[in-house]
Protein backbone atom coordinates (compact mmCIF):
# COMPACT_ATOMS: atom_id res chain seq x y z
CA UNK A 1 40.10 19.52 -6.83
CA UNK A 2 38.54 20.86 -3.71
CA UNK A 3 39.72 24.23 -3.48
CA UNK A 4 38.52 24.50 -7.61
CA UNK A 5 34.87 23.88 -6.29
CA UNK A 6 32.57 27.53 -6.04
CA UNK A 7 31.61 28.45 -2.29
CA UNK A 8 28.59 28.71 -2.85
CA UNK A 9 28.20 24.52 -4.45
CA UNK A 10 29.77 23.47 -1.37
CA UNK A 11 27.79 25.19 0.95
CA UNK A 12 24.70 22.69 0.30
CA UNK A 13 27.40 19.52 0.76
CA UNK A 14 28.41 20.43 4.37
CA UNK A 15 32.13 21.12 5.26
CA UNK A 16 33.96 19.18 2.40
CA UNK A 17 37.50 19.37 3.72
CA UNK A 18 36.74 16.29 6.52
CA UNK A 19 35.73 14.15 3.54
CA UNK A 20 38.88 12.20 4.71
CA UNK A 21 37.05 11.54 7.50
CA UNK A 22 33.94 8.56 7.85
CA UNK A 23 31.40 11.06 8.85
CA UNK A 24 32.40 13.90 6.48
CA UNK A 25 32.36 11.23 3.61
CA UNK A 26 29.22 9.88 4.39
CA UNK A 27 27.84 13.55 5.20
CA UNK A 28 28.81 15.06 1.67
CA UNK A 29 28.22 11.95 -0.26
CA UNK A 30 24.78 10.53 1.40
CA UNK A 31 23.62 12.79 4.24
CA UNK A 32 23.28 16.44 2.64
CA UNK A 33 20.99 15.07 -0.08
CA UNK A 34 19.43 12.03 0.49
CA UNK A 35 16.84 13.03 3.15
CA UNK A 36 15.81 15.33 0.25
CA UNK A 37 15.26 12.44 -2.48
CA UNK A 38 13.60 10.17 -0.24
CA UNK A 39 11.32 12.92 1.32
CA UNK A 40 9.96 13.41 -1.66
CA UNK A 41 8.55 10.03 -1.54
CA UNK A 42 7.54 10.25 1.97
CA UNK A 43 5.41 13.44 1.95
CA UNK A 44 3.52 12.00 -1.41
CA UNK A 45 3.29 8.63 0.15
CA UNK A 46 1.62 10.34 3.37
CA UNK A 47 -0.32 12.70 1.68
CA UNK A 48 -1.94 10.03 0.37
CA UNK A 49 -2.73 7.76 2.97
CA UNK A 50 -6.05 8.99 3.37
CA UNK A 51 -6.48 12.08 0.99
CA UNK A 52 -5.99 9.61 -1.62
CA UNK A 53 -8.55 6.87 -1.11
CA UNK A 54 -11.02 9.70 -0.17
CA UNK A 55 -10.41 11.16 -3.34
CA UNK A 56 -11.09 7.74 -5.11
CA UNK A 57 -14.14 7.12 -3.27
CA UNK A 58 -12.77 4.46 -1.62
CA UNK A 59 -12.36 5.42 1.64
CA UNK A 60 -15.85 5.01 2.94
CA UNK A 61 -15.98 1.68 1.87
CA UNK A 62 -12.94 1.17 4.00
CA UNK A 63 -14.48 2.54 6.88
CA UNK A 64 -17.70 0.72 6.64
CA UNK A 65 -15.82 -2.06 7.75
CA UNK A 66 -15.73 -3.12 11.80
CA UNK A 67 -12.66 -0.62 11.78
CA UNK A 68 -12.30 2.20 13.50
CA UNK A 69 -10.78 5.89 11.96
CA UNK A 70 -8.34 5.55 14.74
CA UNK A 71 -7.07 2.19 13.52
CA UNK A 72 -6.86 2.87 9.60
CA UNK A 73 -5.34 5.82 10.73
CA UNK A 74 -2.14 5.09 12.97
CA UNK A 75 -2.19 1.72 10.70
CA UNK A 76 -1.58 3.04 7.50
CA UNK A 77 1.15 5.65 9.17
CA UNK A 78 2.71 2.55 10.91
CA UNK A 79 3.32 0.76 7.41
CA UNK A 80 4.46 3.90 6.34
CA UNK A 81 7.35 4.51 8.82
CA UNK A 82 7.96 0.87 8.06
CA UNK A 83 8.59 1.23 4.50
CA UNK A 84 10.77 4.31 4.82
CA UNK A 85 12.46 2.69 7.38
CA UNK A 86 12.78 -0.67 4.97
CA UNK A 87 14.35 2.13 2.26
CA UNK A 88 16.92 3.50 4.46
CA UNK A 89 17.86 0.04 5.95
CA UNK A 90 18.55 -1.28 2.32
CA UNK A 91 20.79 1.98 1.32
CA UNK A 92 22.57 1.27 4.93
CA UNK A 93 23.81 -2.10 3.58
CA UNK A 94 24.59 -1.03 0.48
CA UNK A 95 27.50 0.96 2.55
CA UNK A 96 28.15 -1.59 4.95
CA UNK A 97 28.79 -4.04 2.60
CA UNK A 98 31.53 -2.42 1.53
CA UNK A 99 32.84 -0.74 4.40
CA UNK A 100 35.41 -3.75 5.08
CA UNK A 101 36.87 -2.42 1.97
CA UNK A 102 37.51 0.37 2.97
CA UNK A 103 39.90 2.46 5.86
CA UNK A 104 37.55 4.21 7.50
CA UNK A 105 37.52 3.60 11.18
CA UNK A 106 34.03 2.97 11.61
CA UNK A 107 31.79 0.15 12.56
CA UNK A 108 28.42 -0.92 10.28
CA UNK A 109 26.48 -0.40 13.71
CA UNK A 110 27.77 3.04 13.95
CA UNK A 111 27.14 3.42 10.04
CA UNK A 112 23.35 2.66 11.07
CA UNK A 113 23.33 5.36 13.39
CA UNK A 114 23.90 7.64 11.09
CA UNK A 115 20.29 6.73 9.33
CA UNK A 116 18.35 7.56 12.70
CA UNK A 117 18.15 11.53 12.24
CA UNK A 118 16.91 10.81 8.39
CA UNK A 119 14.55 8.75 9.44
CA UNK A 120 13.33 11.25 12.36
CA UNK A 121 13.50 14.33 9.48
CA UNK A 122 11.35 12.40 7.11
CA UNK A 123 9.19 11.56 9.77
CA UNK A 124 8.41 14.68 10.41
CA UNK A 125 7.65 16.07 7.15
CA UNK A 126 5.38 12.99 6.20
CA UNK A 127 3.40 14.04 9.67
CA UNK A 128 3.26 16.94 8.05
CA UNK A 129 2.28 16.14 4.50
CA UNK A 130 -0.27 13.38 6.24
CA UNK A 131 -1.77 16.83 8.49
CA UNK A 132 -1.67 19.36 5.48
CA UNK A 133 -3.88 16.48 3.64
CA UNK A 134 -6.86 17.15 6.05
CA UNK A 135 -7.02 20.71 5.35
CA UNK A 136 -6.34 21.01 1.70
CA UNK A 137 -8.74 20.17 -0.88
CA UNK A 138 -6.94 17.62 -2.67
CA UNK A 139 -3.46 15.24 -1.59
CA UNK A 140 -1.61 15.82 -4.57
CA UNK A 141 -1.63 20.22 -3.26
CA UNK A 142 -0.94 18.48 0.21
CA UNK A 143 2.30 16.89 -1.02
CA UNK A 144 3.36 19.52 -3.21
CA UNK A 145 3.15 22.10 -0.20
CA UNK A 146 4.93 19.74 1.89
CA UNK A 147 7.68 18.92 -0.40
CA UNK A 148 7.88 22.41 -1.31
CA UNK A 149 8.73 23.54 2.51
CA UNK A 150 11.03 20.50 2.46
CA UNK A 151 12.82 21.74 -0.56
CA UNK A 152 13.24 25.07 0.65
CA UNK A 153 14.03 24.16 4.37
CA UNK A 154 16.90 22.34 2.29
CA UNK A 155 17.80 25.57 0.49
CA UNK A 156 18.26 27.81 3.20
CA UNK A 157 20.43 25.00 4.96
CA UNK A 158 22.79 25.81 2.34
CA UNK A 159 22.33 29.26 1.51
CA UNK A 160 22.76 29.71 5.19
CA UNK A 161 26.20 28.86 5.71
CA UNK A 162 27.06 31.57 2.99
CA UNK A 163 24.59 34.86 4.79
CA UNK A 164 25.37 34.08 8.56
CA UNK A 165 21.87 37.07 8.49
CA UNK A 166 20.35 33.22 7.17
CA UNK A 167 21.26 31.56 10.28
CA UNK A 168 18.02 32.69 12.67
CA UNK A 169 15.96 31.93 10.05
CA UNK A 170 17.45 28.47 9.87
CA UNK A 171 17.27 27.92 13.32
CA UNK A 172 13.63 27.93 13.02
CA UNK A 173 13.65 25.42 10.91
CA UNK A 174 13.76 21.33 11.69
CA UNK A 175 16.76 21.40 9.10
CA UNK A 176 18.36 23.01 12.41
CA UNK A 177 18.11 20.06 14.43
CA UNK A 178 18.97 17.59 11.08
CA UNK A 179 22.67 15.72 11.95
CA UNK A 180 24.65 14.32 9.18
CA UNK A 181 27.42 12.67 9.00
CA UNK A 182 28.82 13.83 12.61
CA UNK A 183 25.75 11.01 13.95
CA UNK A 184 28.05 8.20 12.69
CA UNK A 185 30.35 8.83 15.31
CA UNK A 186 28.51 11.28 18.04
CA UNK A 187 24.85 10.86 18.12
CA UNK A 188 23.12 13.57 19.54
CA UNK A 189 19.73 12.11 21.11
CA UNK A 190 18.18 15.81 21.76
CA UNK A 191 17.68 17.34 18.19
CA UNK A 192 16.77 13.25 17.33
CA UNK A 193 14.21 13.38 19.72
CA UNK A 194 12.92 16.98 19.20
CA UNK A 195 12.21 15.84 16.02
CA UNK A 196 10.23 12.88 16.61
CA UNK A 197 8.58 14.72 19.19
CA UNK A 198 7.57 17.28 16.55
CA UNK A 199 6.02 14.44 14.35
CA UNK A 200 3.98 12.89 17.04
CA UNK A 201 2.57 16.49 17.96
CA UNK A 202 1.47 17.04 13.96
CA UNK A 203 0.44 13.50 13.67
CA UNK A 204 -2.22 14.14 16.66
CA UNK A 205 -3.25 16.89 15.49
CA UNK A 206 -3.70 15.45 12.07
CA UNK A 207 -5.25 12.25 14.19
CA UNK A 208 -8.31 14.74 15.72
CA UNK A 209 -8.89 15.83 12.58
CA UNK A 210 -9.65 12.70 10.68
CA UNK A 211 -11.61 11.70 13.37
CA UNK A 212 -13.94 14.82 13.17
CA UNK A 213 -14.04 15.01 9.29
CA UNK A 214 -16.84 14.19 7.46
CA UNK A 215 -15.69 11.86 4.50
CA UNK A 216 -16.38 13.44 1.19
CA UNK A 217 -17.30 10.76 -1.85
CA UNK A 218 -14.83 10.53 -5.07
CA UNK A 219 -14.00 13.27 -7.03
CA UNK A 220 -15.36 15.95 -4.37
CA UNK A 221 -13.19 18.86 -3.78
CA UNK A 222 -13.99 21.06 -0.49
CA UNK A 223 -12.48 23.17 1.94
CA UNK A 224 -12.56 21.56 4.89
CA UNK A 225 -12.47 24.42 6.87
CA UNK A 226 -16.20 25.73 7.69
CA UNK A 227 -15.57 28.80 6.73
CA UNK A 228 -13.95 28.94 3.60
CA UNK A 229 -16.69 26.04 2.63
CA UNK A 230 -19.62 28.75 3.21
CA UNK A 231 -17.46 31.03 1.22
């Protein structure tokens, strides 16, 4: 059934011979596709955060309360990160509930490990989605750019292991430093930490800019950037 499968499907699912194995099951079945479905979510979600009640004309309000930009800020990204990471925590038992049913050789606490790089990759593109929102003119453009770049980060992934001339460009990419199923049973804590590293440097640069932004009422749209405003 395996060998019937095109190339060029099973180039987006990872290396589908080792699907005997626990981490190429999990990695063609969960890993290669699911950061993808939940992103989605994420970089709305964080797009929103703040784009979103602006837009409303709700955000002001917000802030006229003893509150600080620096606390509604990291706040609402806090209870973000909390809710993806509720998400992935209820998909993880959904597997290890079963797991004693099956003969894979793998523990649920190694199972969980496998949900750490997800969580670091969607991470990142929500920091992204959340910075993107202080320079566009509206959230829902923020969280269409962002998903678009996670789409296509997604799409060269696979396209790459078909043009090896793909592979530098990939390499750019955080899809580079994305582990699937192989972190279920040899965690690598350097791409893992890259990538949260990467977040925490968008997220303060998204941080100084909410802080220096002038709050527009609802249904404003404006350039942020001075120039492009004059324009």
């Amino acid at each position: 059934m395996l060998a019937s499968y095109p190339p060029a499907l099973m180039a987006f699912f990872g290396d589908v011979m080792t699907m005997n194995t626990p981490q190429g099951y999990f990695g063609v079945y969960y890993a290669s596709y699911m950061p993808l479905i939940v992103g989605i979510f994420v970089c709305s979600a964080a797009a929103g955060l703040l784009a979103g009640d602006e837009e409303r004309g709700t955000l002001d309000l917000a802030l006229a309360h003893p509150v600080g930009r620096t606390a509604l800020f990291w706040g609402r990204w806090l209870a973000l990160m909390v809710a993806t990471g509720l998400i992935l925590l209820l998909a993880w038992l959904g597997w290890a509930v079963t797991l004693p049913f099956t003969d894979f050789d793998v523990s649920a606490v190694n199972l969980l490990l496998g949900y750490l790089p997800m969580w670091a990759m969607l991470g990142l593109f929500g920091a992204l989605a959340l910075l993107l929102s202080m320079v566009l003119p509206s959230a829902r453009l923020a969280a269409t750019t962002a998903g678009a770049l996670l789409v296509g980060n997604w799409l060269l992934s696979g396209l790459a292991a078909l043009n090896d001339n793909l592979q530098l460009a990939l390499d750019l990419t955080p899809w580079a430093l994305f582990q699937g199923g192989e972190a279920i049973v040899a965690l690598a804590w350097g791409p893992l930490l890259a990538l949260k590293g990467s977040a925490v440097a968008l997220l303060a640069l998204a941080w100084w800019l909410f802080l220096r932004r002038d709050i527009r009422v609802g249904g404003e749209r404006s350039w942020s950037l001075r120039g492009l405003r004059r324009a």
